[in-house]
C-alpha atoms as a PDB file:
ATOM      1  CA  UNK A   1      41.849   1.534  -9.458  1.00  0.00           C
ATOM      2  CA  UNK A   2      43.284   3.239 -12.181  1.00  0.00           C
ATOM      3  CA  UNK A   3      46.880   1.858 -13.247  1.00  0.00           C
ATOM      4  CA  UNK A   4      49.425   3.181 -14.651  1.00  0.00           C
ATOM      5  CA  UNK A   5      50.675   2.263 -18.124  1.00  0.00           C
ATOM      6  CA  UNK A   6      54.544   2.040 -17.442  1.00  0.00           C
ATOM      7  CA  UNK A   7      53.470  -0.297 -14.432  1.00  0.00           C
ATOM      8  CA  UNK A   8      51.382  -2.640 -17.053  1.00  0.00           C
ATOM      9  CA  UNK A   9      54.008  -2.785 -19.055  1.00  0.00           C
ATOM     10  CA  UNK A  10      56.376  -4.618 -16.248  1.00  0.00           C
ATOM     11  CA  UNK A  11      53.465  -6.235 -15.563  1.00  0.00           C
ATOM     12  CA  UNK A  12      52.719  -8.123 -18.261  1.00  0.00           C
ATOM     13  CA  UNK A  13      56.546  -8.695 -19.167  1.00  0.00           C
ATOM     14  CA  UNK A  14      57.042 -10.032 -15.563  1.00  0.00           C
ATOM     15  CA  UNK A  15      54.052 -12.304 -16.233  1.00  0.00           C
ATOM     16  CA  UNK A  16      54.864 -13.339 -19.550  1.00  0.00           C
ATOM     17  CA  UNK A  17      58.416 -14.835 -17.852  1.00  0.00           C
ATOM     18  CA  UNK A  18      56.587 -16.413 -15.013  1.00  0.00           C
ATOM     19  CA  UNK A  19      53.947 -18.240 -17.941  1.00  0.00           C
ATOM     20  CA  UNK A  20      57.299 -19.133 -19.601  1.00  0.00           C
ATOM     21  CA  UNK A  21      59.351 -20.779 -17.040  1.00  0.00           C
ATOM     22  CA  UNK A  22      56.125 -21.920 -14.871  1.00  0.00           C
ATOM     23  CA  UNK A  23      53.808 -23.336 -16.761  1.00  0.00           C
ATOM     24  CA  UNK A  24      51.042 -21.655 -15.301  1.00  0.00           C
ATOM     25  CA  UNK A  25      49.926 -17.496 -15.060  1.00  0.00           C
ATOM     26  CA  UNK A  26      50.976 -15.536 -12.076  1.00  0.00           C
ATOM     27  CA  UNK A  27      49.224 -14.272  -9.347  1.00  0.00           C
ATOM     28  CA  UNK A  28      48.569 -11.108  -7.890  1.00  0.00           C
ATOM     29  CA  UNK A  29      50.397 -12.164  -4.220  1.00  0.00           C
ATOM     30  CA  UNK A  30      53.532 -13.201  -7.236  1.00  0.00           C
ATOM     31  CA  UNK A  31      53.088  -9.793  -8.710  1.00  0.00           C
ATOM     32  CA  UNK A  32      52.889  -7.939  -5.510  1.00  0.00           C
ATOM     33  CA  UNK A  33      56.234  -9.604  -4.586  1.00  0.00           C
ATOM     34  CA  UNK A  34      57.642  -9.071  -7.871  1.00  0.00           C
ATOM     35  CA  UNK A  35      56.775  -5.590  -8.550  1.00  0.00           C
ATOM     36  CA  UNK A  36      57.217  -4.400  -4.714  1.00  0.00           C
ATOM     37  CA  UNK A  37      53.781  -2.197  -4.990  1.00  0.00           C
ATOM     38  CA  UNK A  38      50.865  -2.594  -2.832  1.00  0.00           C
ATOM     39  CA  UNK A  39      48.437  -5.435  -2.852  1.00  0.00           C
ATOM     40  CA  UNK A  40      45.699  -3.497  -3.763  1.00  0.00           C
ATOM     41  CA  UNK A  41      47.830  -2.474  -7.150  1.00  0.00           C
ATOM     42  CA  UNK A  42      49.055  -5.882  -7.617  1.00  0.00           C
ATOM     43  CA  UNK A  43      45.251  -7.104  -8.110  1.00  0.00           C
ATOM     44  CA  UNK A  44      44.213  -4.342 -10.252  1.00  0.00           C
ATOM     45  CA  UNK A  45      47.207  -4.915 -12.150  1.00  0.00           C
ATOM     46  CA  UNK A  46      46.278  -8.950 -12.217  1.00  0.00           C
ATOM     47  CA  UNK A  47      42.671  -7.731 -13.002  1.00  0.00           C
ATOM     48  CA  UNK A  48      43.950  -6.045 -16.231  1.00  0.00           C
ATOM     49  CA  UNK A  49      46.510  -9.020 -17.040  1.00  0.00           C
ATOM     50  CA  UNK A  50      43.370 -10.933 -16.980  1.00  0.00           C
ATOM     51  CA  UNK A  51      41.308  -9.034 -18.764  1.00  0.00           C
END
């Protein structure tokens, strides 16, 4: 799935807070919550977090 680069970008600053006050990386069910998008876009977006 292709993503977008905006999206990325609140990606990774969304899970750069979550590392920060968790402890521990997000997940893509976190990011789907946190970003409101689809699941499938969530885990492609986790995927490239990941990556």
């Amino acid at each position: 799935m292709n993503v977008p680069g905006p999206l990325l970008a609140e990606a990774r600053s969304i899970a750069a807070t979550h590392l920060a006050e968790h402890g521990e990386p997000i997940t893509a069910v976190q990011l789907n919550r946190r970003l409101g998008t689809g699941l499938p876009m969530a885990t492609a977006l986790h995927t490239a977090l990941m990556a």
